[in-house]
PDB file of N, CA and C in Angstrom:
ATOM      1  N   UNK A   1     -32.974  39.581  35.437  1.00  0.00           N
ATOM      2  CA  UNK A   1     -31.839  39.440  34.555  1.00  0.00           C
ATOM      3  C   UNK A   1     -30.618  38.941  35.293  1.00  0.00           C
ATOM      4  N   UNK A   2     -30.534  39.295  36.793  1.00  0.00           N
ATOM      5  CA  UNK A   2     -29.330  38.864  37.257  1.00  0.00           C
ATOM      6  C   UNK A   2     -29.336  37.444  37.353  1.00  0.00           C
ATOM      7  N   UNK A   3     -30.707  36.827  37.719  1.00  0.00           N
ATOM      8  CA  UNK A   3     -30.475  35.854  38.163  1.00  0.00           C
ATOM      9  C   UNK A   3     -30.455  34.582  36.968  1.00  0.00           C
ATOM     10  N   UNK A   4     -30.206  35.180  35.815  1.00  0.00           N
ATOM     11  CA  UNK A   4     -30.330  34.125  34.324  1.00  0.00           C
ATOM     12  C   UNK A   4     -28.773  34.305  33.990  1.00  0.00           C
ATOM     13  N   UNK A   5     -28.020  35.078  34.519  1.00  0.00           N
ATOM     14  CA  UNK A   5     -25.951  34.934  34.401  1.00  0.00           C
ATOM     15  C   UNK A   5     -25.357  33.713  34.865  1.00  0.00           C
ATOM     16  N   UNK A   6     -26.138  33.455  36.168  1.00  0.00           N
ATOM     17  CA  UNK A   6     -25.340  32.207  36.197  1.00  0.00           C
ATOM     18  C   UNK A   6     -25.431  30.848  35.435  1.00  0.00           C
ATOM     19  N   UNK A   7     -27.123  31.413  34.689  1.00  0.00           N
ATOM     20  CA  UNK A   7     -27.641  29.591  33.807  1.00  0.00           C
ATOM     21  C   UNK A   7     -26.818  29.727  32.598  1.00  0.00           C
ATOM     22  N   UNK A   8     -26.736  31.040  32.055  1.00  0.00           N
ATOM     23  CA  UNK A   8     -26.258  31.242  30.930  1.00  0.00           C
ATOM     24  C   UNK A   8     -24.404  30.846  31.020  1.00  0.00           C
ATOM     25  N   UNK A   9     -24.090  31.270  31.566  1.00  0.00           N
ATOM     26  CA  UNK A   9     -22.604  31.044  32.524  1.00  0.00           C
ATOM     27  C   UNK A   9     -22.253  29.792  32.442  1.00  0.00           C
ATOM     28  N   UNK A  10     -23.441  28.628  33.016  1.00  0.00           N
ATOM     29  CA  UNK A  10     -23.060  27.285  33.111  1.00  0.00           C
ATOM     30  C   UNK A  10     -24.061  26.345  32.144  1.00  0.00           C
ATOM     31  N   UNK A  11     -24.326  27.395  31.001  1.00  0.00           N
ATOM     32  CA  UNK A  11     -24.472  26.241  29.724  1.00  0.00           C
ATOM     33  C   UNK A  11     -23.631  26.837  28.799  1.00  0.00           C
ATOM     34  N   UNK A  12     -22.565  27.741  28.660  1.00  0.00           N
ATOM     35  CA  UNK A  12     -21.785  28.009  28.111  1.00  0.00           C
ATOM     36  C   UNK A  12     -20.542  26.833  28.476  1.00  0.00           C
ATOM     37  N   UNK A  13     -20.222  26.647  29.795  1.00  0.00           N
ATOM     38  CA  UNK A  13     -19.377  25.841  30.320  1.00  0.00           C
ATOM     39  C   UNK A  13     -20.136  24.668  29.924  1.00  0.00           C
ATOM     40  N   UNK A  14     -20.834  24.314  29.736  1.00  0.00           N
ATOM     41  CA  UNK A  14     -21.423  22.568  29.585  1.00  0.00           C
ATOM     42  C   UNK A  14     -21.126  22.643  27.697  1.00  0.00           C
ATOM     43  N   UNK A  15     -21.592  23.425  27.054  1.00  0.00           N
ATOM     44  CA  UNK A  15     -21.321  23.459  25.696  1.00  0.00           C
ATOM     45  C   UNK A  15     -19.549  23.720  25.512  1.00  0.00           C
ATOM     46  N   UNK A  16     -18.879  24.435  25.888  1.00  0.00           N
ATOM     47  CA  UNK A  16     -17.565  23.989  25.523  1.00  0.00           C
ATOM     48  C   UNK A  16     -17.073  22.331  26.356  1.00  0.00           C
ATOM     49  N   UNK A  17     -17.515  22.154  27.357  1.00  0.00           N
ATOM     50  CA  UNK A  17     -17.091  20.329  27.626  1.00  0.00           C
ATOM     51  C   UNK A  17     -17.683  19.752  26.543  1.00  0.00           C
ATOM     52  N   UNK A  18     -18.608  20.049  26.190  1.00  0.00           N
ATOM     53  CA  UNK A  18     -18.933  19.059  24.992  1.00  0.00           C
ATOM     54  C   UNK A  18     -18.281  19.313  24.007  1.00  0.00           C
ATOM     55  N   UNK A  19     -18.381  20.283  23.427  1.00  0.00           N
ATOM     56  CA  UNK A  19     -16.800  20.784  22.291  1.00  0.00           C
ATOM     57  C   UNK A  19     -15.776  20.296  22.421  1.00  0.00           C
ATOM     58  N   UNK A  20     -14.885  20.559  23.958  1.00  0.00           N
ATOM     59  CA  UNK A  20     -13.942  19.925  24.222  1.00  0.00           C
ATOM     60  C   UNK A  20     -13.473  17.942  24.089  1.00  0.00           C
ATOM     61  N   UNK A  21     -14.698  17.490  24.581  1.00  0.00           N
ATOM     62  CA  UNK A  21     -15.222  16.065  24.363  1.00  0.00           C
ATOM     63  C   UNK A  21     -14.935  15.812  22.951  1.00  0.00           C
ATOM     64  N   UNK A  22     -15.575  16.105  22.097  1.00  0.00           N
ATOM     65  CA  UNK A  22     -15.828  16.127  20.733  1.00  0.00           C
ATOM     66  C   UNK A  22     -14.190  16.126  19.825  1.00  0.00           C
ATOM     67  N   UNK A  23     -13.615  17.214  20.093  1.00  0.00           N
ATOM     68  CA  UNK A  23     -12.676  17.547  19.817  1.00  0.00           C
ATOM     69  C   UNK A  23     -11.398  16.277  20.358  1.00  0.00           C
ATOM     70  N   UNK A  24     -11.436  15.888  21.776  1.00  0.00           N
ATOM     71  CA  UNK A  24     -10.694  14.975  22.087  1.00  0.00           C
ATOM     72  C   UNK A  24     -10.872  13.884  21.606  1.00  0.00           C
ATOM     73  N   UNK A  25     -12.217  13.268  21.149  1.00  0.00           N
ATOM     74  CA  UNK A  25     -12.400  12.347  20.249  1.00  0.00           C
ATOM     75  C   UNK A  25     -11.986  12.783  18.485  1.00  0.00           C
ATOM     76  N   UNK A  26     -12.139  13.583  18.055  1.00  0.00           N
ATOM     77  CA  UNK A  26     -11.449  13.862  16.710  1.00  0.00           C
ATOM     78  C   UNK A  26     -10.306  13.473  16.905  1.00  0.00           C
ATOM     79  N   UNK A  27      -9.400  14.154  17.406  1.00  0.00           N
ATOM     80  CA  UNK A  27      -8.134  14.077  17.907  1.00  0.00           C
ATOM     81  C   UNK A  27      -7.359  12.857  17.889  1.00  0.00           C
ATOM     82  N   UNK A  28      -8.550  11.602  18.852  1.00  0.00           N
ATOM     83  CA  UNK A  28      -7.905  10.451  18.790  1.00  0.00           C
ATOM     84  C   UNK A  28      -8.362   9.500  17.680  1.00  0.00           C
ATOM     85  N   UNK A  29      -9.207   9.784  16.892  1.00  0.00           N
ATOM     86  CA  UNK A  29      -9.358   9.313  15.397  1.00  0.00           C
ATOM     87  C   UNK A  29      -8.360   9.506  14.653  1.00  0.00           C
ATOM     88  N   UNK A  30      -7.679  10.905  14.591  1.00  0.00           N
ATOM     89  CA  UNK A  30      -6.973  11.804  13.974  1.00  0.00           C
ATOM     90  C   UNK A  30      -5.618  10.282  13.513  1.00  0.00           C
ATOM     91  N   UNK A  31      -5.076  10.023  15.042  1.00  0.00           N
ATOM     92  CA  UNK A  31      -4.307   9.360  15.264  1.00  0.00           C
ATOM     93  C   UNK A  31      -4.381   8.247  15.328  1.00  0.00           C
ATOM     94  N   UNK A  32      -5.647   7.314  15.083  1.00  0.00           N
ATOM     95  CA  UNK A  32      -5.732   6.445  14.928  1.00  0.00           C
ATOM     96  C   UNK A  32      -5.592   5.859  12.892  1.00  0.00           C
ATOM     97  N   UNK A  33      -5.980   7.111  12.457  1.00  0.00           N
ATOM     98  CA  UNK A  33      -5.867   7.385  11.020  1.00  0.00           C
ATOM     99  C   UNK A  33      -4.471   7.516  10.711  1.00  0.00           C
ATOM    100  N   UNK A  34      -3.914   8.110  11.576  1.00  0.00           N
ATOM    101  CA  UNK A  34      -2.463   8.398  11.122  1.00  0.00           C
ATOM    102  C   UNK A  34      -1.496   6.740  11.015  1.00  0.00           C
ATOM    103  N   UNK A  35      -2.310   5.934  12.483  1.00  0.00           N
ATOM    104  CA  UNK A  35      -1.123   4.789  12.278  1.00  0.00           C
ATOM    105  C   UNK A  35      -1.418   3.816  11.327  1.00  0.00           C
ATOM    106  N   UNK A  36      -2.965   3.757  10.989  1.00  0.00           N
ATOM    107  CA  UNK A  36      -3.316   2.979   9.983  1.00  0.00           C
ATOM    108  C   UNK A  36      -2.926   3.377   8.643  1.00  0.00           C
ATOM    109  N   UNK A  37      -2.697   4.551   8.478  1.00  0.00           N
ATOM    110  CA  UNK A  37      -2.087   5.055   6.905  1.00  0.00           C
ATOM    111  C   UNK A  37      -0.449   4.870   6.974  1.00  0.00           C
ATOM    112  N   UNK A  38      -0.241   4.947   8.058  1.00  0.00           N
ATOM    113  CA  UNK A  38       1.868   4.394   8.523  1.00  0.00           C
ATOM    114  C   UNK A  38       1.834   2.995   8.114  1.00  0.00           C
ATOM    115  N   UNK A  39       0.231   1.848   8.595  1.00  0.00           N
ATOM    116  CA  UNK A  39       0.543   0.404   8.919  1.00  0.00           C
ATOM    117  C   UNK A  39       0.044   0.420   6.823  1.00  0.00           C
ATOM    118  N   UNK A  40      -0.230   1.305   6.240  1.00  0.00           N
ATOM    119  CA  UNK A  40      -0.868   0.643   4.849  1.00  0.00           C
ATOM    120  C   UNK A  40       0.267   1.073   4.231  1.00  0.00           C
ATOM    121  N   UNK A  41       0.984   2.187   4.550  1.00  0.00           N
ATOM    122  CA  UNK A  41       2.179   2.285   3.602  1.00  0.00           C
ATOM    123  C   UNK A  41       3.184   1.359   3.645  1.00  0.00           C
ATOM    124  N   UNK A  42       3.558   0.752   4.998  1.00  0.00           N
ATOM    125  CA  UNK A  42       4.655  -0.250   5.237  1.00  0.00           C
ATOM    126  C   UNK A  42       4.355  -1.425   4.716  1.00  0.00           C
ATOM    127  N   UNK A  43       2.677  -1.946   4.515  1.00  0.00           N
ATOM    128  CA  UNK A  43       2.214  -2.687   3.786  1.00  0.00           C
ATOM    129  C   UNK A  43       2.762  -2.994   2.618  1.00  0.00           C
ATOM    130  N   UNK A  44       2.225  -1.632   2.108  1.00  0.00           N
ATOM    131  CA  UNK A  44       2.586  -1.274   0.189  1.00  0.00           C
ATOM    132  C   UNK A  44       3.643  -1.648  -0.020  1.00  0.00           C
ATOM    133  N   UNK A  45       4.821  -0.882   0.633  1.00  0.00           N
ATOM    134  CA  UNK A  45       6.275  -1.288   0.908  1.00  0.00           C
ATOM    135  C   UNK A  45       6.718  -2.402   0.451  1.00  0.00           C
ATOM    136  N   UNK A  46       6.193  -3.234   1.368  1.00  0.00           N
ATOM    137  CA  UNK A  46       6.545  -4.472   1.035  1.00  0.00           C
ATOM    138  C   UNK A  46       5.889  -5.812  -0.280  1.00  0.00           C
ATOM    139  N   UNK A  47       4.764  -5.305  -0.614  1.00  0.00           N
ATOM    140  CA  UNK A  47       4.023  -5.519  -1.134  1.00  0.00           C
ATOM    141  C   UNK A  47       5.286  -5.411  -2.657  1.00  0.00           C
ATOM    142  N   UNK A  48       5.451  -4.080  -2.619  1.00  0.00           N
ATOM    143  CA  UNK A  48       6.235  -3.557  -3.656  1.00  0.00           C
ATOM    144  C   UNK A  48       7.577  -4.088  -3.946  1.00  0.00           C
ATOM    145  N   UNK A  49       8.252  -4.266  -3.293  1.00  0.00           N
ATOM    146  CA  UNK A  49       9.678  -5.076  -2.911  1.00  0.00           C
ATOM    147  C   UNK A  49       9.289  -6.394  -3.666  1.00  0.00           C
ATOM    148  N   UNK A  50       8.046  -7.014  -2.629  1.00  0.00           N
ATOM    149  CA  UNK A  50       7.709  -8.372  -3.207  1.00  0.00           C
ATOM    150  C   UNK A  50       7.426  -8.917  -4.196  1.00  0.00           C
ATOM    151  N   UNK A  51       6.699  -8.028  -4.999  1.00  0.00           N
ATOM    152  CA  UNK A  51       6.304  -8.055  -6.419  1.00  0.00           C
ATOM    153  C   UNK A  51       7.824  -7.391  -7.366  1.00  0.00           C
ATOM    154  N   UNK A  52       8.614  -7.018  -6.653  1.00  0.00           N
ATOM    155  CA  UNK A  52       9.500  -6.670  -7.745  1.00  0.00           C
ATOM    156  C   UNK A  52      10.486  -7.640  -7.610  1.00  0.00           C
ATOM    157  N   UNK A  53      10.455  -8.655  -6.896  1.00  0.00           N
ATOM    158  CA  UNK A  53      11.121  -9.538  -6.651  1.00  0.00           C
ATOM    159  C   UNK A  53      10.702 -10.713  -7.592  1.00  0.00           C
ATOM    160  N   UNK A  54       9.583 -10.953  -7.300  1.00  0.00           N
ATOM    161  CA  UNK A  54       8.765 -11.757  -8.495  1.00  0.00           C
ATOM    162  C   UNK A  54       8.913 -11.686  -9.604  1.00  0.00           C
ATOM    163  N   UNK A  55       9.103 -10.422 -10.072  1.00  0.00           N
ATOM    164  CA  UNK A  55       8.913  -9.473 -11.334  1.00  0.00           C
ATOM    165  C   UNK A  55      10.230 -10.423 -11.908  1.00  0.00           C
ATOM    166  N   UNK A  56      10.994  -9.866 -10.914  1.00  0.00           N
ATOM    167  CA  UNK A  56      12.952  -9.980 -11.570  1.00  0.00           C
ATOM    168  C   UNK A  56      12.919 -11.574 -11.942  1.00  0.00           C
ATOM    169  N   UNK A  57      12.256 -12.134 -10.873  1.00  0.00           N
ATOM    170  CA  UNK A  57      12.731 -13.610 -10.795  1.00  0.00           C
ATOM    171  C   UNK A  57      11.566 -14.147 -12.728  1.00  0.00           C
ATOM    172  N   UNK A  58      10.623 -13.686 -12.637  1.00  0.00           N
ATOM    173  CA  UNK A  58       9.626 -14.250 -13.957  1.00  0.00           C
ATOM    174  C   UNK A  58      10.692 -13.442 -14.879  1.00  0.00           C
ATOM    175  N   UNK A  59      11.306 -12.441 -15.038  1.00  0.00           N
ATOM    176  CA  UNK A  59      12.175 -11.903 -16.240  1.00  0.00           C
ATOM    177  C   UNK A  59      13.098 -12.762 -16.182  1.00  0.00           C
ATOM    178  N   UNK A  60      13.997 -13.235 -15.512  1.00  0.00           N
ATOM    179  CA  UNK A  60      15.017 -14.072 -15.440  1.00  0.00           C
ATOM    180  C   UNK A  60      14.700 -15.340 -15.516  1.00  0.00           C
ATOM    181  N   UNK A  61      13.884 -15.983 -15.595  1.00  0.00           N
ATOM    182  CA  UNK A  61      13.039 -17.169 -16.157  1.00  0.00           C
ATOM    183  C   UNK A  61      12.717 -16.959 -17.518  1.00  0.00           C
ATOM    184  N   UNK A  62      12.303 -15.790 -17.945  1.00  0.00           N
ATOM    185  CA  UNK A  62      11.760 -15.864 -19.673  1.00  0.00           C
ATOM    186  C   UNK A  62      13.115 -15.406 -20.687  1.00  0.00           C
ATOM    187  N   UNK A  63      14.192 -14.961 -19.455  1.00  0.00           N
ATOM    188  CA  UNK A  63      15.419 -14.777 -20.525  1.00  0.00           C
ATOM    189  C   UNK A  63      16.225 -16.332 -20.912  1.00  0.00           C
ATOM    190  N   UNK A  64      15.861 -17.268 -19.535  1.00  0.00           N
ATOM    191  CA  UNK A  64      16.584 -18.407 -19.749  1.00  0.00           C
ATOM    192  C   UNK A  64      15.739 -19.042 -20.429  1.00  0.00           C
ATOM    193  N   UNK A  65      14.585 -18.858 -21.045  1.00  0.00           N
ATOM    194  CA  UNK A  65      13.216 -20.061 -22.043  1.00  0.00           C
ATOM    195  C   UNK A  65      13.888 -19.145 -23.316  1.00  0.00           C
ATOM    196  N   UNK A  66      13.910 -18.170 -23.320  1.00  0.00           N
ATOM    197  CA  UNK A  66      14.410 -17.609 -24.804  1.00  0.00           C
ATOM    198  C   UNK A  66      15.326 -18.311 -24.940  1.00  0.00           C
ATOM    199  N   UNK A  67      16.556 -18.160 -24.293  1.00  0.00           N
ATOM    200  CA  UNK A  67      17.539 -18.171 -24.770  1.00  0.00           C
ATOM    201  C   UNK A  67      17.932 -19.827 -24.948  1.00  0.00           C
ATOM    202  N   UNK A  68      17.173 -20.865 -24.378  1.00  0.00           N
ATOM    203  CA  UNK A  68      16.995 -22.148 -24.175  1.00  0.00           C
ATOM    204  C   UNK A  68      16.200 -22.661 -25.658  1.00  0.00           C
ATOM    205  N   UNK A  69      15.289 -21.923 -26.041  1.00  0.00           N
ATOM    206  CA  UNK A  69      14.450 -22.066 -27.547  1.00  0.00           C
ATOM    207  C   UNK A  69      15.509 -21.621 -28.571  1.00  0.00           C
ATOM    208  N   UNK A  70      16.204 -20.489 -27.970  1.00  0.00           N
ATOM    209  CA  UNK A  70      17.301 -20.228 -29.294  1.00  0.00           C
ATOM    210  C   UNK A  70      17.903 -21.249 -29.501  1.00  0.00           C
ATOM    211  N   UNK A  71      19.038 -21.737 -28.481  1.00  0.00           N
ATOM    212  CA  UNK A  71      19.512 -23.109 -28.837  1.00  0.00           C
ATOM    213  C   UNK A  71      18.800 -24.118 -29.315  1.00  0.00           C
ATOM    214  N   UNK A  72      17.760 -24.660 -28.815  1.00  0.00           N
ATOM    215  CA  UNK A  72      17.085 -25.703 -29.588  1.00  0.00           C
ATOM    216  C   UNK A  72      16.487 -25.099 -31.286  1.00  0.00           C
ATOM    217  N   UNK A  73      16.384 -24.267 -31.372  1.00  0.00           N
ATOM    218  CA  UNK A  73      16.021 -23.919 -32.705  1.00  0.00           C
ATOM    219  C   UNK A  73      17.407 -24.086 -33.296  1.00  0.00           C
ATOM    220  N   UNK A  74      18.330 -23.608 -32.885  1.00  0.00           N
ATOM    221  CA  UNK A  74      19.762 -23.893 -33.746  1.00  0.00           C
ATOM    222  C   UNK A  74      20.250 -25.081 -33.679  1.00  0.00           C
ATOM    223  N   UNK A  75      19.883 -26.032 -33.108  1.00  0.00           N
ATOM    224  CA  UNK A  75      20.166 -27.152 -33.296  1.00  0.00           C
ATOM    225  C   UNK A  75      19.380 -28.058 -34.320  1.00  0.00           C
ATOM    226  N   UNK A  76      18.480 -27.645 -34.151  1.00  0.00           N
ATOM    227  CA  UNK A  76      16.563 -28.703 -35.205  1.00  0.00           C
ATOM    228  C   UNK A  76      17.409 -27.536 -36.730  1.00  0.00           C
ATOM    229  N   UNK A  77      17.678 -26.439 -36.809  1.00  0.00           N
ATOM    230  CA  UNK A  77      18.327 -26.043 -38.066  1.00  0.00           C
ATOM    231  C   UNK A  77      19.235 -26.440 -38.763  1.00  0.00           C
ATOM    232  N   UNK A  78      20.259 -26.944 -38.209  1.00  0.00           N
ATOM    233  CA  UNK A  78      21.239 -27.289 -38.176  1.00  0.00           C
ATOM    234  C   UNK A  78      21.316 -28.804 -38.708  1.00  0.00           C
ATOM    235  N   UNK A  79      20.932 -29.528 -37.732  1.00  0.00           N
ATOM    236  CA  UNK A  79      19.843 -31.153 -38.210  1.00  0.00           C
ATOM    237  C   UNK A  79      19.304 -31.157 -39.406  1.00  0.00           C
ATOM    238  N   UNK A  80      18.634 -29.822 -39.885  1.00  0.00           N
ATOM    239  CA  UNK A  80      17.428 -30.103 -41.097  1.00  0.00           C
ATOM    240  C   UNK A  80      18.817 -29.694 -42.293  1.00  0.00           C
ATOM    241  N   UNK A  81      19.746 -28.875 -42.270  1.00  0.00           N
ATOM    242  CA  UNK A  81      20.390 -28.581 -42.815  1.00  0.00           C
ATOM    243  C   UNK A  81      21.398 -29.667 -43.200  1.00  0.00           C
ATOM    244  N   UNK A  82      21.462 -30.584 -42.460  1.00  0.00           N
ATOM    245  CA  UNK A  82      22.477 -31.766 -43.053  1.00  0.00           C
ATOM    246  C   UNK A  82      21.844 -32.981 -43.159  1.00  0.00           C
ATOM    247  N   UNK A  83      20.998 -32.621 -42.613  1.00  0.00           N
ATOM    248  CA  UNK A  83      19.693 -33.998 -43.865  1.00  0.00           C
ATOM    249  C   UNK A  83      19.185 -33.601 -45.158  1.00  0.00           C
ATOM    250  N   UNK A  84      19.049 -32.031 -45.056  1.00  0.00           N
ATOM    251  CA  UNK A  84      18.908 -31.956 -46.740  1.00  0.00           C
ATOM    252  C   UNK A  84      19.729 -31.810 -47.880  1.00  0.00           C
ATOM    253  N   UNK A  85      21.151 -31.996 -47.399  1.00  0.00           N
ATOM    254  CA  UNK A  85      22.198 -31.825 -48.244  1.00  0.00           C
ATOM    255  C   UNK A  85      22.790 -33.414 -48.655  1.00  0.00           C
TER     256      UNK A  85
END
């Protein structure tokens, strides 16, 4: 029995290096996850900005076609109105 303390001793120590191993690799996943979810939000970010930029600029384009059809409709009315009188 004495002489099975030291095997037992040094596969206890070989199983926590491997734990330890294991663990230091989680660890640096951990953080490799972390900067890729930092690099997808700054993404989005901008993504978001960009498209609301778009957004504004296509609204401000369909206010000037409205409001560009209003006039031409009041004018072709206006026309039909003093040709039929």
């Amino acid at each position: 029995m004495e002489n099975s303390a030291p095997y037992f001793y040094a596969l206890i120590s070989v199983l926590l290096a491997v734990v330890a191993y294991f663990l230091r690799q989680l660890l640096a996943d951990f953080k490799r996850v972390e900067k890729d979810v930092t690099e997808v939000k700054a993404t989005m970010a901008l993504i978001k900005a960009e498209f609301k930029g778009i957004n504004e600029l296509m609204n401000q384009r369909i206010e000037f076609l409205e409001r560009r059809i209003h006039h031409l409709e009041t004018i072709i009315f206006k026309t039909n109105e003093h040709e039929g009188k």
